[in-house]
Each structure stands twice: as structure tokens, then as C-alpha cells.
C-alpha atoms as a PDB file:
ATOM      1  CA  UNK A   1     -17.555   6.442  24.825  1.00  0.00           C
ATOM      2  CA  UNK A   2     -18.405   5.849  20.859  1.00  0.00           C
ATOM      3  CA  UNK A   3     -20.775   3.403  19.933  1.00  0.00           C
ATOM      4  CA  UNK A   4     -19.337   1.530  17.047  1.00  0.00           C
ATOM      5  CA  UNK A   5     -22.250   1.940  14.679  1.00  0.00           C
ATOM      6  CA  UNK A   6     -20.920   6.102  15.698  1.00  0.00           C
ATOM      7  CA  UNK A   7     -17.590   5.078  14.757  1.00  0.00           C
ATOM      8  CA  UNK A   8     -16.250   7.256  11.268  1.00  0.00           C
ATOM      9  CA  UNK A   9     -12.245   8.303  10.455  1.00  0.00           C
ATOM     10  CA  UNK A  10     -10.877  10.372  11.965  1.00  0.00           C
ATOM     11  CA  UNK A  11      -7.747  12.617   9.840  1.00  0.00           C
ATOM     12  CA  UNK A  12      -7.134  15.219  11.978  1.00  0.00           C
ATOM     13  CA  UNK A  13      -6.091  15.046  15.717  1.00  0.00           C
ATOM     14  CA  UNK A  14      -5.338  17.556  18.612  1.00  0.00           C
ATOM     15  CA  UNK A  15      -1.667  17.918  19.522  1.00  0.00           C
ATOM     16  CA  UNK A  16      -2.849  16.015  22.961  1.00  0.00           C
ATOM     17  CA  UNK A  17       0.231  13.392  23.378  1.00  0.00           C
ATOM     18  CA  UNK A  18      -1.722   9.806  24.109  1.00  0.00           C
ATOM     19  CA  UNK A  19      -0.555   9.073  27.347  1.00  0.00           C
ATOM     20  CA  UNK A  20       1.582   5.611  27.084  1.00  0.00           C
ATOM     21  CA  UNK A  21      -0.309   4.072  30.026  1.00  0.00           C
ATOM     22  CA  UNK A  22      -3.159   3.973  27.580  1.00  0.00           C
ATOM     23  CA  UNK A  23      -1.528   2.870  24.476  1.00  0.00           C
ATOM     24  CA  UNK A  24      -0.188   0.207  26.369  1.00  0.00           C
ATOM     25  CA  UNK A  25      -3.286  -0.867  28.088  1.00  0.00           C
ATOM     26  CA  UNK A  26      -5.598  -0.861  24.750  1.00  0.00           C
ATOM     27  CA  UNK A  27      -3.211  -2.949  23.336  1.00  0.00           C
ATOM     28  CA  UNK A  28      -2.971  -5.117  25.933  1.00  0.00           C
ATOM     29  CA  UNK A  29      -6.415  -5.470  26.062  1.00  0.00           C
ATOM     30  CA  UNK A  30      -6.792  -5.944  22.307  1.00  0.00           C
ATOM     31  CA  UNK A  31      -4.574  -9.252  22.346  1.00  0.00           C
ATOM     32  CA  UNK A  32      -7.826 -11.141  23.476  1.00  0.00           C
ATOM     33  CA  UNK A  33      -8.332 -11.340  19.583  1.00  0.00           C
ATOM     34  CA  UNK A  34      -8.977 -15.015  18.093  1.00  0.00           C
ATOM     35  CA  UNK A  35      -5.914 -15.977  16.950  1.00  0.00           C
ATOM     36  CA  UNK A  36      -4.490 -19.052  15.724  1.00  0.00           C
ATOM     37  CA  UNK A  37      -2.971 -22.409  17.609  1.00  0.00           C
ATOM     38  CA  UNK A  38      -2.407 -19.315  20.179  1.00  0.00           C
ATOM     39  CA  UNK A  39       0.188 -18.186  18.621  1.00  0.00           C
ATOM     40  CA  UNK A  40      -0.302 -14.476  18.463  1.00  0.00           C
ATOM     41  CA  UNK A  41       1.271 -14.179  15.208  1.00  0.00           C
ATOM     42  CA  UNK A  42       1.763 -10.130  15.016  1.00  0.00           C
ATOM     43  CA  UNK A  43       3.500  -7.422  16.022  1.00  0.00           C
ATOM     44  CA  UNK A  44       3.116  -3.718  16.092  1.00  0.00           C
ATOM     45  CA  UNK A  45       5.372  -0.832  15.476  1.00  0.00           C
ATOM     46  CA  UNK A  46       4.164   2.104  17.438  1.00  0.00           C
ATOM     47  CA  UNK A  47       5.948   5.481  16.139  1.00  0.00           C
ATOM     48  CA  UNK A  48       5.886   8.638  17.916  1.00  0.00           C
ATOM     49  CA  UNK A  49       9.047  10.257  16.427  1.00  0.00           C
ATOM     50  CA  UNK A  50       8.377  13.290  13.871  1.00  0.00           C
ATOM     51  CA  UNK A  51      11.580  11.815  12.317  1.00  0.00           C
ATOM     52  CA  UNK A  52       9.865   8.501  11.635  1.00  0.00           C
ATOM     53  CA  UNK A  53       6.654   9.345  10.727  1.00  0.00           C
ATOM     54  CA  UNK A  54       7.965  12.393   8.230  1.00  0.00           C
ATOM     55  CA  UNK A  55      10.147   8.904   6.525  1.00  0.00           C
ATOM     56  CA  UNK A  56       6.807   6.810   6.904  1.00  0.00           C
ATOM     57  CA  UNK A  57       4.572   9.837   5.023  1.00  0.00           C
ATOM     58  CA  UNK A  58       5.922   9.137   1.516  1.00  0.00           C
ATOM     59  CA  UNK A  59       4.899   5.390   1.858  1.00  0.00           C
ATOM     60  CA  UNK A  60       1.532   6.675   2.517  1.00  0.00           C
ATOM     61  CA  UNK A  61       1.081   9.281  -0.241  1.00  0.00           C
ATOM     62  CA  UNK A  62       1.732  12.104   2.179  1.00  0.00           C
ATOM     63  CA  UNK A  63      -1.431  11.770   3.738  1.00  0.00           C
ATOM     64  CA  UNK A  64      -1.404  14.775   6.255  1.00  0.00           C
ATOM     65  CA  UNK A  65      -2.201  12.487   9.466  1.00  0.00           C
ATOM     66  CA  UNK A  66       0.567  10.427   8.906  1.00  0.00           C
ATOM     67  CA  UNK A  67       3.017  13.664  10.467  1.00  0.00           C
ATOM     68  CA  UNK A  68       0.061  15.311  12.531  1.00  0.00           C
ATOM     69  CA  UNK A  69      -1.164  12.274  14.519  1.00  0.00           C
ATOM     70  CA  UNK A  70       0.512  11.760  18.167  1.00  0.00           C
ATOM     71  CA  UNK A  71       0.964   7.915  17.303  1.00  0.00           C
ATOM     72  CA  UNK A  72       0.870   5.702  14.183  1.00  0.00           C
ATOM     73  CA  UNK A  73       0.681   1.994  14.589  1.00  0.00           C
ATOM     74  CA  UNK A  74       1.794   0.016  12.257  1.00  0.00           C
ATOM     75  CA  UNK A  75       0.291  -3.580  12.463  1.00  0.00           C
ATOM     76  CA  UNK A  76       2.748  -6.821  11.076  1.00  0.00           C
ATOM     77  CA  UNK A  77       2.070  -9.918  10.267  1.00  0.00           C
ATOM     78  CA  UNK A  78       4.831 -11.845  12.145  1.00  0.00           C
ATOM     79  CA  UNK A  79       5.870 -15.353  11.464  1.00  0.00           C
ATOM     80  CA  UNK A  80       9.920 -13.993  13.035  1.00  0.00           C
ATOM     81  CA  UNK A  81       8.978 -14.132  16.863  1.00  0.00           C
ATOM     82  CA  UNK A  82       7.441 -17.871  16.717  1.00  0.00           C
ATOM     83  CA  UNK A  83      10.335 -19.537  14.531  1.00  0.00           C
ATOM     84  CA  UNK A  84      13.126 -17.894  16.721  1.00  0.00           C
ATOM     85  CA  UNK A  85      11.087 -19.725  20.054  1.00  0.00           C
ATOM     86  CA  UNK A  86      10.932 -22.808  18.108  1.00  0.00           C
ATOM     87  CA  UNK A  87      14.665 -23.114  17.158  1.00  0.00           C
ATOM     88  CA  UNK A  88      15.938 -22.159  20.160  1.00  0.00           C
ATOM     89  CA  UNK A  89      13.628 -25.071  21.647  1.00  0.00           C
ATOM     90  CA  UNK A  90      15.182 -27.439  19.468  1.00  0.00           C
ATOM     91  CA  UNK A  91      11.860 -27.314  16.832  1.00  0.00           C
ATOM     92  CA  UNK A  92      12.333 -26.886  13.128  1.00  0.00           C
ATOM     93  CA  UNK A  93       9.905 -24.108  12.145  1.00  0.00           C
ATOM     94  CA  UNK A  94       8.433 -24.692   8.341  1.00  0.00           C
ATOM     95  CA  UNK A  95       6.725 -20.684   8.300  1.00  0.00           C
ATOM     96  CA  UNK A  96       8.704 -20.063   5.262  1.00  0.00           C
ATOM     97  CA  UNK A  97       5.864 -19.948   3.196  1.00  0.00           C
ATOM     98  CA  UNK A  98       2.719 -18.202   1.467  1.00  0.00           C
ATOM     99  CA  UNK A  99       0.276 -20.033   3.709  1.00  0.00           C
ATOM    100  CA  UNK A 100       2.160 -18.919   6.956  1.00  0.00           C
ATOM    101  CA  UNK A 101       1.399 -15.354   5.675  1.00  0.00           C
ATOM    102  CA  UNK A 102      -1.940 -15.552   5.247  1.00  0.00           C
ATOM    103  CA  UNK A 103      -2.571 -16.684   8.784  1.00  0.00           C
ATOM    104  CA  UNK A 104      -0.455 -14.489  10.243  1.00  0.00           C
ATOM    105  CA  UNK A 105      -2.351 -11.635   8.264  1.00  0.00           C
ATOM    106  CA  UNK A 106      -5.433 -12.447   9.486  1.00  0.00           C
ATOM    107  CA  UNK A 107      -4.144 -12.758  12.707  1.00  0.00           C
ATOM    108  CA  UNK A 108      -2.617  -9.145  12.697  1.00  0.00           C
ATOM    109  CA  UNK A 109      -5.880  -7.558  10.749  1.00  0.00           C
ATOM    110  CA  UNK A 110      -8.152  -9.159  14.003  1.00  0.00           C
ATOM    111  CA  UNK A 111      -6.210  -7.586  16.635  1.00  0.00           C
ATOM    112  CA  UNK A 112      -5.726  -4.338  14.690  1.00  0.00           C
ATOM    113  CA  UNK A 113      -9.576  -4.291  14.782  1.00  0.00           C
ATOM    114  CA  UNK A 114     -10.066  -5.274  18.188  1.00  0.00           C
ATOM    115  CA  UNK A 115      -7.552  -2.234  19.031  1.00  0.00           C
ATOM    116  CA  UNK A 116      -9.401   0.134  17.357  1.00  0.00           C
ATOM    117  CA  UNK A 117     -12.792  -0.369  18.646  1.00  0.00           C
ATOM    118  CA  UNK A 118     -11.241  -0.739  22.197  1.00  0.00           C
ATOM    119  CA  UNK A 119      -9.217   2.926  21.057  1.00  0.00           C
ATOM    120  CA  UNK A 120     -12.766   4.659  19.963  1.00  0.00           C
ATOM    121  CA  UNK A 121     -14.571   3.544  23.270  1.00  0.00           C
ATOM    122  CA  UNK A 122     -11.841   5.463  25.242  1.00  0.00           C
ATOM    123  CA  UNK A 123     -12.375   8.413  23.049  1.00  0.00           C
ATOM    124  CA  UNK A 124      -9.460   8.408  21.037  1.00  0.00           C
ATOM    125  CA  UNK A 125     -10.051   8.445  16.845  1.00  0.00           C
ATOM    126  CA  UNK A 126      -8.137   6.074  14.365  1.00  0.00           C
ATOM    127  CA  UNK A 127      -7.844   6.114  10.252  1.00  0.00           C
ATOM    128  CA  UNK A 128      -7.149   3.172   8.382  1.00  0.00           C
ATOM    129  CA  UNK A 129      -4.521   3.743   5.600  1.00  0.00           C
ATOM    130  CA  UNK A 130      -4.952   1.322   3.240  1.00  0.00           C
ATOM    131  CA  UNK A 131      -1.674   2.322   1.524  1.00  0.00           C
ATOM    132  CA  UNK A 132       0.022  -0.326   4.083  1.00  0.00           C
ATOM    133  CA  UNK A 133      -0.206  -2.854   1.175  1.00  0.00           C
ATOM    134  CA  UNK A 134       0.423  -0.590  -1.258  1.00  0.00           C
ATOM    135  CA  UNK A 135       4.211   0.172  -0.801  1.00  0.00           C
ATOM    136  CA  UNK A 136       5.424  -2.624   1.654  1.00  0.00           C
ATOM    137  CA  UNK A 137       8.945  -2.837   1.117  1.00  0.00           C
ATOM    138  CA  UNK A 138       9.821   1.307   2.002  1.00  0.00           C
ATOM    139  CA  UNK A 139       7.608   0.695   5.215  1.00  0.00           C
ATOM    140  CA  UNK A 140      10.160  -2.592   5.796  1.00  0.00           C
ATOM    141  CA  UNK A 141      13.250  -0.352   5.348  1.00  0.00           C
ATOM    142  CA  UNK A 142      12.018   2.345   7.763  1.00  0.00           C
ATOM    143  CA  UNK A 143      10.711   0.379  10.178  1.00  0.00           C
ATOM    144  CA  UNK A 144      13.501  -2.076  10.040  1.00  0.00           C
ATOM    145  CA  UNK A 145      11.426  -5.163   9.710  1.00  0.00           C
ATOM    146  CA  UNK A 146      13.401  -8.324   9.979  1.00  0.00           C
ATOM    147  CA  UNK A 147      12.655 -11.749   7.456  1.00  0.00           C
ATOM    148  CA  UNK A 148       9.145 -13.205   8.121  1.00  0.00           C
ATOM    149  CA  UNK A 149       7.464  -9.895   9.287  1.00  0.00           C
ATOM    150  CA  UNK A 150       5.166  -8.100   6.830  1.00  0.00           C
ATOM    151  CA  UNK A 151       3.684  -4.595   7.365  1.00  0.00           C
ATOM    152  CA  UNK A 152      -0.530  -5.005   6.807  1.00  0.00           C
ATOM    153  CA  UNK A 153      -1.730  -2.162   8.213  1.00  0.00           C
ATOM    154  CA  UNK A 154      -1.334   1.081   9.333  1.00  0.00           C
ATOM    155  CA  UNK A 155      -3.200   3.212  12.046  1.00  0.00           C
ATOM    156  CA  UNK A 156      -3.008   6.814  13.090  1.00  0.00           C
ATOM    157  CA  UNK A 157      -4.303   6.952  16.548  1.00  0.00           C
ATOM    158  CA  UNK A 158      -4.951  10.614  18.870  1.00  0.00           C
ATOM    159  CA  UNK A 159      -7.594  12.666  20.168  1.00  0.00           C
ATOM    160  CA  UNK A 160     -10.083  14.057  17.699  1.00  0.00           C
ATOM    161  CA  UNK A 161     -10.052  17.549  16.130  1.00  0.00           C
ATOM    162  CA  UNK A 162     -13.102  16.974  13.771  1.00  0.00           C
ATOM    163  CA  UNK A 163     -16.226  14.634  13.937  1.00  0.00           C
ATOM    164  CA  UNK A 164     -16.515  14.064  10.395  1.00  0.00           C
ATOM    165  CA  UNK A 165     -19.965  12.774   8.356  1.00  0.00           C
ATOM    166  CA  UNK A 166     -19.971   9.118   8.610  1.00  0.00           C
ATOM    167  CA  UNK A 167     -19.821   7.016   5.493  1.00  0.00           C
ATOM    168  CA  UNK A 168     -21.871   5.601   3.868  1.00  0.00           C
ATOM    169  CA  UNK A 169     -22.257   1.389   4.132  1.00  0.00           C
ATOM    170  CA  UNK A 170     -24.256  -0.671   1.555  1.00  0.00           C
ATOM    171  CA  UNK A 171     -27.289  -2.528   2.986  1.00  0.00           C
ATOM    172  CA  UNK A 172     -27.359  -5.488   4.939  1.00  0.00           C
ATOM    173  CA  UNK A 173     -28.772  -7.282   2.272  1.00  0.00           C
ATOM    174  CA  UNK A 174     -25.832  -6.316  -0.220  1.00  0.00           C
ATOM    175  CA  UNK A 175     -23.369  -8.848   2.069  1.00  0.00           C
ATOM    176  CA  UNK A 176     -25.748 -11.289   3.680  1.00  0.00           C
ATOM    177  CA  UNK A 177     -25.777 -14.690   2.212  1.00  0.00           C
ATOM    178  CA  UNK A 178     -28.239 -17.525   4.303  1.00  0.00           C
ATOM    179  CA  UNK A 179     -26.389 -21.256   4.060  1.00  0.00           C
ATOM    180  CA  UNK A 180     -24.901 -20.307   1.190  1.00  0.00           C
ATOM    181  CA  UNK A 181     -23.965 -17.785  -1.400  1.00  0.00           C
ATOM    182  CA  UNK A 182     -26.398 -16.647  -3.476  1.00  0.00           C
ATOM    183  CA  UNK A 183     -24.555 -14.727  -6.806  1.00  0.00           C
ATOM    184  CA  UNK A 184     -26.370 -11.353  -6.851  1.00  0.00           C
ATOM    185  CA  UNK A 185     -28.819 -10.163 -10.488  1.00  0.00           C
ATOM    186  CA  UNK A 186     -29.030  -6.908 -11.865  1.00  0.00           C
ATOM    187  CA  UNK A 187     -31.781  -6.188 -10.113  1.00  0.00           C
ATOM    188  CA  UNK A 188     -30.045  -6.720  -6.732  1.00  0.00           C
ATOM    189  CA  UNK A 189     -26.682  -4.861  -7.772  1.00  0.00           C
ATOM    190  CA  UNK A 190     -29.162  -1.824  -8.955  1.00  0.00           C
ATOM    191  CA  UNK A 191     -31.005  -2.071  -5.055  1.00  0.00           C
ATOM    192  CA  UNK A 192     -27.632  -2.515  -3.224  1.00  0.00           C
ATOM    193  CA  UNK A 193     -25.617   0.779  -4.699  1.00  0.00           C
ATOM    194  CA  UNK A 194     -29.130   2.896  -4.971  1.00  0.00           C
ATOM    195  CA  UNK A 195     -28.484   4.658  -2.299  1.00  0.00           C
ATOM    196  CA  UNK A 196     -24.354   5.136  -2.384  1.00  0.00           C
ATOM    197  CA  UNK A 197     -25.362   6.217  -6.133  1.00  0.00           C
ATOM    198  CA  UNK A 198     -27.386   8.856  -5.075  1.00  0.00           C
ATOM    199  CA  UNK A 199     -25.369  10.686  -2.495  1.00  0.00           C
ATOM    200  CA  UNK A 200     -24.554  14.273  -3.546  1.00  0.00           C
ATOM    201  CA  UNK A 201     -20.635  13.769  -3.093  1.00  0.00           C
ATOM    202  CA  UNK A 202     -20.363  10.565  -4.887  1.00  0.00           C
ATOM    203  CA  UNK A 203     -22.139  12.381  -8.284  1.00  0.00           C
ATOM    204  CA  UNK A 204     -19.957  15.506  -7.589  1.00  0.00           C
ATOM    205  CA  UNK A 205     -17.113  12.783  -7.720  1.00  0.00           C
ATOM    206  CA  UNK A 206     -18.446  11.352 -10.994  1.00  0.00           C
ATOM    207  CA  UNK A 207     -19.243  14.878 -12.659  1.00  0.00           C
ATOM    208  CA  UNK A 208     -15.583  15.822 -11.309  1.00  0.00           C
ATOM    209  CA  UNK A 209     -13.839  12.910 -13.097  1.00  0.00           C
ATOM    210  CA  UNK A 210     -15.633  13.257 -15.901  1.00  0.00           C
ATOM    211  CA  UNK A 211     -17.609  10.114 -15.429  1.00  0.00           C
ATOM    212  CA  UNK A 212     -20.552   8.676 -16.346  1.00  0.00           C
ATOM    213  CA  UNK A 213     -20.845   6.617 -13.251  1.00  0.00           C
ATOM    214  CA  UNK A 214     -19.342   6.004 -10.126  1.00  0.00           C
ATOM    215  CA  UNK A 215     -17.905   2.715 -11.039  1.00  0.00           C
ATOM    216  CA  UNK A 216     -16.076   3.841 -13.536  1.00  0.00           C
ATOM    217  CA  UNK A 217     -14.672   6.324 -11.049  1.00  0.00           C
ATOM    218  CA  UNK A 218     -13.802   3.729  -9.051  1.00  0.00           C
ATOM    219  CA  UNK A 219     -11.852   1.387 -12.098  1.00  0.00           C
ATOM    220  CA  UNK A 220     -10.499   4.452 -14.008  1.00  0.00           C
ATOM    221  CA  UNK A 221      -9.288   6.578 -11.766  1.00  0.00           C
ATOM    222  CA  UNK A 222      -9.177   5.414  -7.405  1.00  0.00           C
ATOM    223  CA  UNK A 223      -8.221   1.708  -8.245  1.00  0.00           C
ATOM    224  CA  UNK A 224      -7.267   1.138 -11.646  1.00  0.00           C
ATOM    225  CA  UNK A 225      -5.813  -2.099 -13.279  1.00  0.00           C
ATOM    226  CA  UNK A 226      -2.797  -0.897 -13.867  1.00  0.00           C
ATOM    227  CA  UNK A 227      -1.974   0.486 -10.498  1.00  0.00           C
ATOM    228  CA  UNK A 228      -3.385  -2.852  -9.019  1.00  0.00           C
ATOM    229  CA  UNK A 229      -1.110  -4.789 -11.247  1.00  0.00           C
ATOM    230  CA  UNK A 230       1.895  -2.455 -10.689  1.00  0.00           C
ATOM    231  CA  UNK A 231       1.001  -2.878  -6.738  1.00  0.00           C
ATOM    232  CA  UNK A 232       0.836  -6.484  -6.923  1.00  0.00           C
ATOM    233  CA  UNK A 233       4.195  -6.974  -8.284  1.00  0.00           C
ATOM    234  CA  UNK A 234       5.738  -4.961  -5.417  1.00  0.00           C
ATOM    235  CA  UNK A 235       3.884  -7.064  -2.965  1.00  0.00           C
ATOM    236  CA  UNK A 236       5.201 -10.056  -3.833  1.00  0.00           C
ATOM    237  CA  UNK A 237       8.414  -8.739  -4.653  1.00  0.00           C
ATOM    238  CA  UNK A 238       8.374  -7.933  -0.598  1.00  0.00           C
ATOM    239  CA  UNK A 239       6.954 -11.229   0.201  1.00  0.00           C
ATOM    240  CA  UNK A 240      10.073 -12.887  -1.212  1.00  0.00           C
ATOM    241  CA  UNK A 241      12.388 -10.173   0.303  1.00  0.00           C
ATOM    242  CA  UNK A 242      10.509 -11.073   3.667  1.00  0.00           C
ATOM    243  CA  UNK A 243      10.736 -14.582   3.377  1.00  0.00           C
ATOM    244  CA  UNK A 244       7.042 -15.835   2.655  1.00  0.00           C
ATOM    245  CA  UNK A 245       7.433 -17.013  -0.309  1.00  0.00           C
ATOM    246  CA  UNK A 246      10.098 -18.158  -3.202  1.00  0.00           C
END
């Protein structure tokens, strides 16, 4: 059983099938998430065919675990399931919109969540790929996503062939607020990153990128404006092509 202050990603899995009794119970058991009016608004895509995940890869900048991990879950907001019950029960859904997205987001991002901590208790490791977001409308074409469901975010799930060096995390400190939110000084930015500044990887990173600090690592090279802007577009390119907004 991991602890989930033990918890780190895992990227590289044994060739151990999950059995589908346990996929099906963690997921089961993750629906207890909040979500709201009740309404459960997700759905998830779990894909086990090397065909489908060897299509998915590209959408995910060929991250290796995409192919090598027994399962990936892919985690949708899902607005399609809840208007098709209301019209056939003579209800005119109004989900058609930017709003309805949001919700349904969070909804999806809380039970992905509760998944994966229920997933790491039972000895199983997960990654996050942020690159959900990133290129929405191939993962929609794939995955054959109907109007009003959204791909936000993606999950490689199996058993563990590495326990990697966890993370780092900033300080409490760096994300509590008390009553309300108190905008942070130089001072406090320079206490918050110390420690993430000193680590010996992130100044290899900065003397590898030729950088003088590891922000600008992080704006000129990892997550630039451009790319942002670029990746932005798509998004709501697929957010009208799902439905969500005009």
C-alpha cells in the first residue's frame, strides 16, 4: 500500500496485464468523487489495444509509456450522457456552452484523482500526461468522442518497473493563503523556490539550456508563449468542434 505523501510517477511498467476485476473496481470506487447536482459529468476511455495506444502516442509526444503501459485511461469531460437522459425525458438540456465545460472538467479532473490515489494504494503506478490538453482534437478522432465530450486527461496505469526519486513540491507556505490571499514579495518568491533552485538536476537543466535561471528554462524553452498561444487556439478550436462553445 503507498502512502500518498510516497506517491511519485511512475513511466515504466511490468508487462503484468491489470486484471479487469480491478480496473473495474477502482473505478467504481473512485465515482464517490464530489461531483456536481449528482450528475457525474465524465467518462473514461480505458485502452488496452497496442493498436490504439500506438494511434494515441503521437498525441502525446511519443512518450514511451503511452505503448508500454498495460492500460491508459483517458478521462472526459462529458456533458453527451446527461443531455441524451434529458431529451429522451422530455427536458431541454442548455449544456451547449463554455460554463457546462468547466464543470464538467472539474468534475472529470476529481474523479481522475480519486482513481489514482485509490490505483497507488493497491500497488499499481500512474503518470499524468499533461499533453491531454495539448492536442485535443487527434485524441477526439481516435477515441471517437461524440459532441459535448472533451478529453482532459490522460493516465497510464500498470504495475511498477522503477521507483523513481520523488519530486520535488514547493513549501506549504508557497500555496497557503489564511482568509484571504495575500500577493506574495520578493522576499517570499526568493524563500518559496530556494530550495527547487538549488537541486542539482534543476541547475544541470539550466546549465543544459543555456540558462541563467530556471525560470527562464521554464518560459523559453518547457512552456513557452508561443507554444501556449499555438495550444490555445487548438483548444478552442476543439471546444467548438465538441460543442462547448460557439
Amino acid at each position: 500500500m503507498t502512502k500518498i505523501k510516497d506517491r511519485r510517477s511512475i513511466r515504466k511498467y511490468q508487462s503484468t496485464p491489470i486484471p479487469e476485476d480491478l480496473l473495474n473496481r477502482l473505478l467504481e470506487e473512485a465515482m464517490r468523487t464530489p461531483t456536481m447536482g449528482n450528475m457525474q459529468l465524465y467518462s473514461v476511455v480505458a485502452t488496452t489495444d497496442p493498436k490504439i495506444k500506438a494511434e494515441l502516442a503521437p498525441a502525446h509526444f511519443n512518450q514511451p509509456m503511452v505503448t508500454a503501459a498495460p492500460v491508459v485511461l483517458t478521462f472526459c469531460a462529458d456533458f453527451n450522457r446527461v443531455s441524451k437522459w434529458c431529451e429522451q425525458r422530455d427536458a431541454e438540456p442548455g449544456y451547449d456552452n463554455f460554463l457546462s465545460f468547466i464543470n464538467a472538467m472539474s468534475d472529470a479532473l476529481l474523479f481522475t484523482q480519486n482513481f489514482c490515489t485509490l490505483a497507488e494504494e493497491e500497488g499499481l503506478g500512474t503518470c499524468y500526461l499533461g499533453t491531454t490538453v495539448y492536442m485535443p482534437k487527434d485524441i477526439i478522432r481516435i477515441l471517437r468522442l461524440p459532441k459535448l465530450v472533451f478529453p482532459v486527461a490522460t493516465i497510464t496505469v500498470g504495475y511498477p518497473d522503477e521507483w523513481p526519486e520523488q519530486n520535488d513540491r514547493l513549501p506549504l507556505n508557497g500555496i497557503l493563503h489564511h482568509d484571504v490571499y495575500t500577493d506574495y514579495s520578493p522576499y517570499d518568491i526568493d524563500s518559496i523556490y530556494e530550495y527547487k533552485e538549488s537541486l542539482d538536476e534543476n541547475k544541470r537543466f539550466v546549465a543544459e539550456n543555456n540558462k541563467q535561471t530556471l525560470a527562464q528554462v521554464f518560459t523559453d524553452v518547457r512552456y513557452t508563449k508561443r507554444d501556449n498561444v499555438f495550444m490555445s487556439e487548438t483548444m478552442m478550436e476543439a471546444l467548438r468542434m465538441q460543442g462547448f462553445i460557439l
